[in-house]
Each structure stands twice: as C-alpha cells, then as structure tokens.
C-alpha atoms as a PDB file:
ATOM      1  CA  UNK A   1       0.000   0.000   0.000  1.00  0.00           C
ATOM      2  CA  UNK A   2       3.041   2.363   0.999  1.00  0.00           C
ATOM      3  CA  UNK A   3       4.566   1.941  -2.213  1.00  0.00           C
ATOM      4  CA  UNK A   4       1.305   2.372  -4.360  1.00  0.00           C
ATOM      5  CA  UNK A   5       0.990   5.715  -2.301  1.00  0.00           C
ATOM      6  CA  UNK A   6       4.039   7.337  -2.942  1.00  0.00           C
ATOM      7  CA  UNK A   7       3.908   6.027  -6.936  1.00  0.00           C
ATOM      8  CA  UNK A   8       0.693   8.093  -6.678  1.00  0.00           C
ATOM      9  CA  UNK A   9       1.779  10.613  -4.912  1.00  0.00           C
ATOM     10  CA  UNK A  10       5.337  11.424  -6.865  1.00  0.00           C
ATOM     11  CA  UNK A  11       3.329  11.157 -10.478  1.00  0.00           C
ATOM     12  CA  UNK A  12       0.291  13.795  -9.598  1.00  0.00           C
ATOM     13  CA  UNK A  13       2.013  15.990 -12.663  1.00  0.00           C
ATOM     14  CA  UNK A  14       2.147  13.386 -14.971  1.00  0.00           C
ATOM     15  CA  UNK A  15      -1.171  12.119 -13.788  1.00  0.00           C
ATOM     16  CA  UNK A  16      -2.918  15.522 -14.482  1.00  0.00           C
ATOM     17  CA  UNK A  17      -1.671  15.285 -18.074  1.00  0.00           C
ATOM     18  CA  UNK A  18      -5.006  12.995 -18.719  1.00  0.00           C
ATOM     19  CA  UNK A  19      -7.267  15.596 -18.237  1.00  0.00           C
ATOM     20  CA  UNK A  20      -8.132  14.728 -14.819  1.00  0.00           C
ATOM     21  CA  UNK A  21      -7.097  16.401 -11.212  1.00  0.00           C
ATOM     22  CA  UNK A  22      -5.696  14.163  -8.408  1.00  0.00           C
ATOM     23  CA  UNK A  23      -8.499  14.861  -6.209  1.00  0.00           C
ATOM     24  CA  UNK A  24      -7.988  12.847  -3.196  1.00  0.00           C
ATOM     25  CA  UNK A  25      -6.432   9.664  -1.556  1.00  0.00           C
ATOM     26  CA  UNK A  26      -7.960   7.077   0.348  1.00  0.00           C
ATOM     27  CA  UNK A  27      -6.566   3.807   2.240  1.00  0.00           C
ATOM     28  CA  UNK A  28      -8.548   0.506   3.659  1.00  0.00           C
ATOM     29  CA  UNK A  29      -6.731  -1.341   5.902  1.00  0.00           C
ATOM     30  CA  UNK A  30      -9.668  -4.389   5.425  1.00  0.00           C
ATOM     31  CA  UNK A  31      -8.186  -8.082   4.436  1.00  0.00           C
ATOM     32  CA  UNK A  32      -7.182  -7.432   1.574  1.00  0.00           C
ATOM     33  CA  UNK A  33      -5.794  -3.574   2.057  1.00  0.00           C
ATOM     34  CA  UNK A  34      -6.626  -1.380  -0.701  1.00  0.00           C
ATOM     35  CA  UNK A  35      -5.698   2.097  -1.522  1.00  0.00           C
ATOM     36  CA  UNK A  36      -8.580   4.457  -3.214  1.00  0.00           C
ATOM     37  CA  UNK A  37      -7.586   7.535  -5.575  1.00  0.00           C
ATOM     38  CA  UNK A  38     -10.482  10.123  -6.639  1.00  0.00           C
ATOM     39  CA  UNK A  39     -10.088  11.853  -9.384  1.00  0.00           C
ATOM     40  CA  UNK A  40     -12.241  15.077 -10.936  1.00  0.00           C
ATOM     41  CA  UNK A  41     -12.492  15.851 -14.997  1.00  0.00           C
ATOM     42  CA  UNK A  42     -11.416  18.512 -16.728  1.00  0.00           C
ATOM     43  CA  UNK A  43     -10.762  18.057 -20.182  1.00  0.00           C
ATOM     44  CA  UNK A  44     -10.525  15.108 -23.120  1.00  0.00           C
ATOM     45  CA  UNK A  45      -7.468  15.017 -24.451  1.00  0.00           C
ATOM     46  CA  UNK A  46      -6.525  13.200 -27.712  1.00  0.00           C
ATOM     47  CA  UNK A  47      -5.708   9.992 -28.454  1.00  0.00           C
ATOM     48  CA  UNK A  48      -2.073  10.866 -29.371  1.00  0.00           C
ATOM     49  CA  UNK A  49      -1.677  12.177 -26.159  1.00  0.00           C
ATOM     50  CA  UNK A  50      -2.886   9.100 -24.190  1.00  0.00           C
ATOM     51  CA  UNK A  51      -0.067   7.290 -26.295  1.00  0.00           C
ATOM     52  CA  UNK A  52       2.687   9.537 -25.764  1.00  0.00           C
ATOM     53  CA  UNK A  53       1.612  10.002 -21.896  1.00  0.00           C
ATOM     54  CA  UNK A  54       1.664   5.799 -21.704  1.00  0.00           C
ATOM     55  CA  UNK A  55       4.553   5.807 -23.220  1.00  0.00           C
ATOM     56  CA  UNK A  56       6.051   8.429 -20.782  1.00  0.00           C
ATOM     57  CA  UNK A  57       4.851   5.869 -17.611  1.00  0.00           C
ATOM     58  CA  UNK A  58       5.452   2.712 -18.768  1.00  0.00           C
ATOM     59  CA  UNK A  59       8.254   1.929 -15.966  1.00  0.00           C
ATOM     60  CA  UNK A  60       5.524   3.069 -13.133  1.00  0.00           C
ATOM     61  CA  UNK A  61       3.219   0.092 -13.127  1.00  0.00           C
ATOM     62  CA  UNK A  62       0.581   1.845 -10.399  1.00  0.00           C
ATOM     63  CA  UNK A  63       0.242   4.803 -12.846  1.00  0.00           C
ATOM     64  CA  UNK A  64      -0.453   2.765 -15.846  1.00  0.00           C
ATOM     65  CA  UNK A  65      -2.686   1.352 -14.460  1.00  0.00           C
ATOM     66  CA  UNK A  66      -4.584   4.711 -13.195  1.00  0.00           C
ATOM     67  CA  UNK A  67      -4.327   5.914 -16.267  1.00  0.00           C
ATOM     68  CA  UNK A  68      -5.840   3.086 -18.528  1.00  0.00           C
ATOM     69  CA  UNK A  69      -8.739   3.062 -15.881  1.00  0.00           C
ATOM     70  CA  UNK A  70      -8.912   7.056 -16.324  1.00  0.00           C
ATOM     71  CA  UNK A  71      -9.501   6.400 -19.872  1.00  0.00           C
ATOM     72  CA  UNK A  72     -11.594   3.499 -19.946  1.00  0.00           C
ATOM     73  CA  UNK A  73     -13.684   5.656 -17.655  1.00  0.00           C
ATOM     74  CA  UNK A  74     -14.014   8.238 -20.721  1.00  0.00           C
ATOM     75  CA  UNK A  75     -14.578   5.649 -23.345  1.00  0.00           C
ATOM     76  CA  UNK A  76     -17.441   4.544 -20.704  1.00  0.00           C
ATOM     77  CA  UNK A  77     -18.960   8.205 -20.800  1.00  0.00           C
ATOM     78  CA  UNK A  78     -18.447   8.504 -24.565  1.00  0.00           C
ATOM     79  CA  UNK A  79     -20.234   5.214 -25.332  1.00  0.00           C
ATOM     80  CA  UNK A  80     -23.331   5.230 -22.864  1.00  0.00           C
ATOM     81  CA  UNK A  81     -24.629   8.657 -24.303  1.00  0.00           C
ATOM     82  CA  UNK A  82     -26.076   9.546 -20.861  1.00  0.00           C
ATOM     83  CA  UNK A  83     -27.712  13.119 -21.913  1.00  0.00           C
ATOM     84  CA  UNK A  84     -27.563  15.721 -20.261  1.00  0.00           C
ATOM     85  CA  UNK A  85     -25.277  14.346 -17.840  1.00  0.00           C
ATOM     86  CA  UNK A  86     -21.157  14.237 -17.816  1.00  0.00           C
ATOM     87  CA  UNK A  87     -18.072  12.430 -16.127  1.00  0.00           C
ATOM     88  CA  UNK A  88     -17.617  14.282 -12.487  1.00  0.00           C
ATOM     89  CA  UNK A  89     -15.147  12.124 -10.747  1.00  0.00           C
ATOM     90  CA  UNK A  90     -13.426   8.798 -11.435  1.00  0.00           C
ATOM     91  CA  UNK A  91     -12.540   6.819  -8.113  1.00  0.00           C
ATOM     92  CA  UNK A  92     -10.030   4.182  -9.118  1.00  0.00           C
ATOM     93  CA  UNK A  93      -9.212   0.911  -6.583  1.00  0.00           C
ATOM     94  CA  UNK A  94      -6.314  -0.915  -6.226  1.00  0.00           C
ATOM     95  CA  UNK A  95      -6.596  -4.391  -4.731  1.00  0.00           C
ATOM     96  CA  UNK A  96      -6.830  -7.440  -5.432  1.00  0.00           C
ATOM     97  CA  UNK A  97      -8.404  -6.550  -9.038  1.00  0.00           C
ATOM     98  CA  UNK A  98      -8.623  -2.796  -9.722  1.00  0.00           C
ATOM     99  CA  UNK A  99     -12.349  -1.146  -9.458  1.00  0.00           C
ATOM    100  CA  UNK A 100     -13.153   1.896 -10.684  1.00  0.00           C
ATOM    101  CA  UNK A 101     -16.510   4.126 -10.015  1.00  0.00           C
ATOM    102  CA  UNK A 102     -17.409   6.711 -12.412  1.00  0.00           C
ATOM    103  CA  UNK A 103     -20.096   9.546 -10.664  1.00  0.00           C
ATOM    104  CA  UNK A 104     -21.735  11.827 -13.253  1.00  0.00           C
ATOM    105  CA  UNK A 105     -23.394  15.333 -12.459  1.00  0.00           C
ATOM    106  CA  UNK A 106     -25.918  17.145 -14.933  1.00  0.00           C
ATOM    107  CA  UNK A 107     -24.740  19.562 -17.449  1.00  0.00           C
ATOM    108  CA  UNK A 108     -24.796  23.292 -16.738  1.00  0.00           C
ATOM    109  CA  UNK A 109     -27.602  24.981 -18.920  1.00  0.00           C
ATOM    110  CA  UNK A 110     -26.095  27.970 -20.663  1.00  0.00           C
ATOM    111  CA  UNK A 111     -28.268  31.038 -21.795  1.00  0.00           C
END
C-alpha cells in the first residue's frame, strides 16, 4: 500500500496530463488492504496524447494502471450517451483486481 501511495503521490504531474485532477487519496486497511484515488475531470485530451503520456509511464506500473482506468472511464462516458449528464469524478481501486466508479453530475444549462 506504501509503495502504491508514494507512486501516486510522486506522479500527480504526470497524472494531471489525462485531463483529470488528483483529487484525493484514500486507504482501507480491510483483508485485503486497498488504496482508493479520486479523481475530478477537466478536459478530453486526444488519443495521441494518451499514447505519448503511456509511453512516458510505462516503468511506473501503479500509474499505468490509473491511467488506462482514467480512460476506460471516458470511453465509458463517450459510449453510454447519458444526456444531459457528464463524467464528475473517477474513483479508481487498487486491490486485489482494480475497481473503478465513475459519478456523473448534470450539465450546466447555458443562456
């Protein structure tokens, strides 16, 4: 859990290059442990940047793995067509199998 912290916590830069903020961290010490990281949309970003930003943490195994969650997430959002509604926050967990929650919020009428 310690190590999956600091991964997380040293990479927040890189991490922010998805289009998503490092919103918060959260630990379970439950059988197995897991570690919890929130994170809050901002903006797509193209698919040549997912490459090159995979590319860039390929050596930090905790942070590929955020990151293909992150983006799985969008694909999610793209692909249901949910209205009126968009991506909010992605909560990514790391335990035994990854798990990822996606909470949505309702668009902002302009005009």
């Amino acid at each position: 859990i310690r190590s999956s912290m600091e991964e997380i916590s040293n990479s927040v830069q890189l991490i922010s290059k998805s289009g998503y903020d490092f919103k918060s961290m959260e630990v379970s010490m439950g059988l197995p442990p897991s570690v919890s990281a929130v994170f809050h949309y901002i903006k797509e970003i193209s698919e040549s940047e997912r490459s090159d930003l995979l590319t860039e943490v390929k050596d930090r195994n905790i942070v590929t793995i955020i990151l293909k969650c992150l983006f799985k997430a969008n694909e999610f959002y793209h692909s249901a067509n949910i209205g009126s509604y968009k991506v909010d926050e992605v909560k990514i967990t790391l335990g035994l199998t990854p798990g990822v929650d996606i909470s949505f919020v309702k668009k902002v009428q302009e005009g």
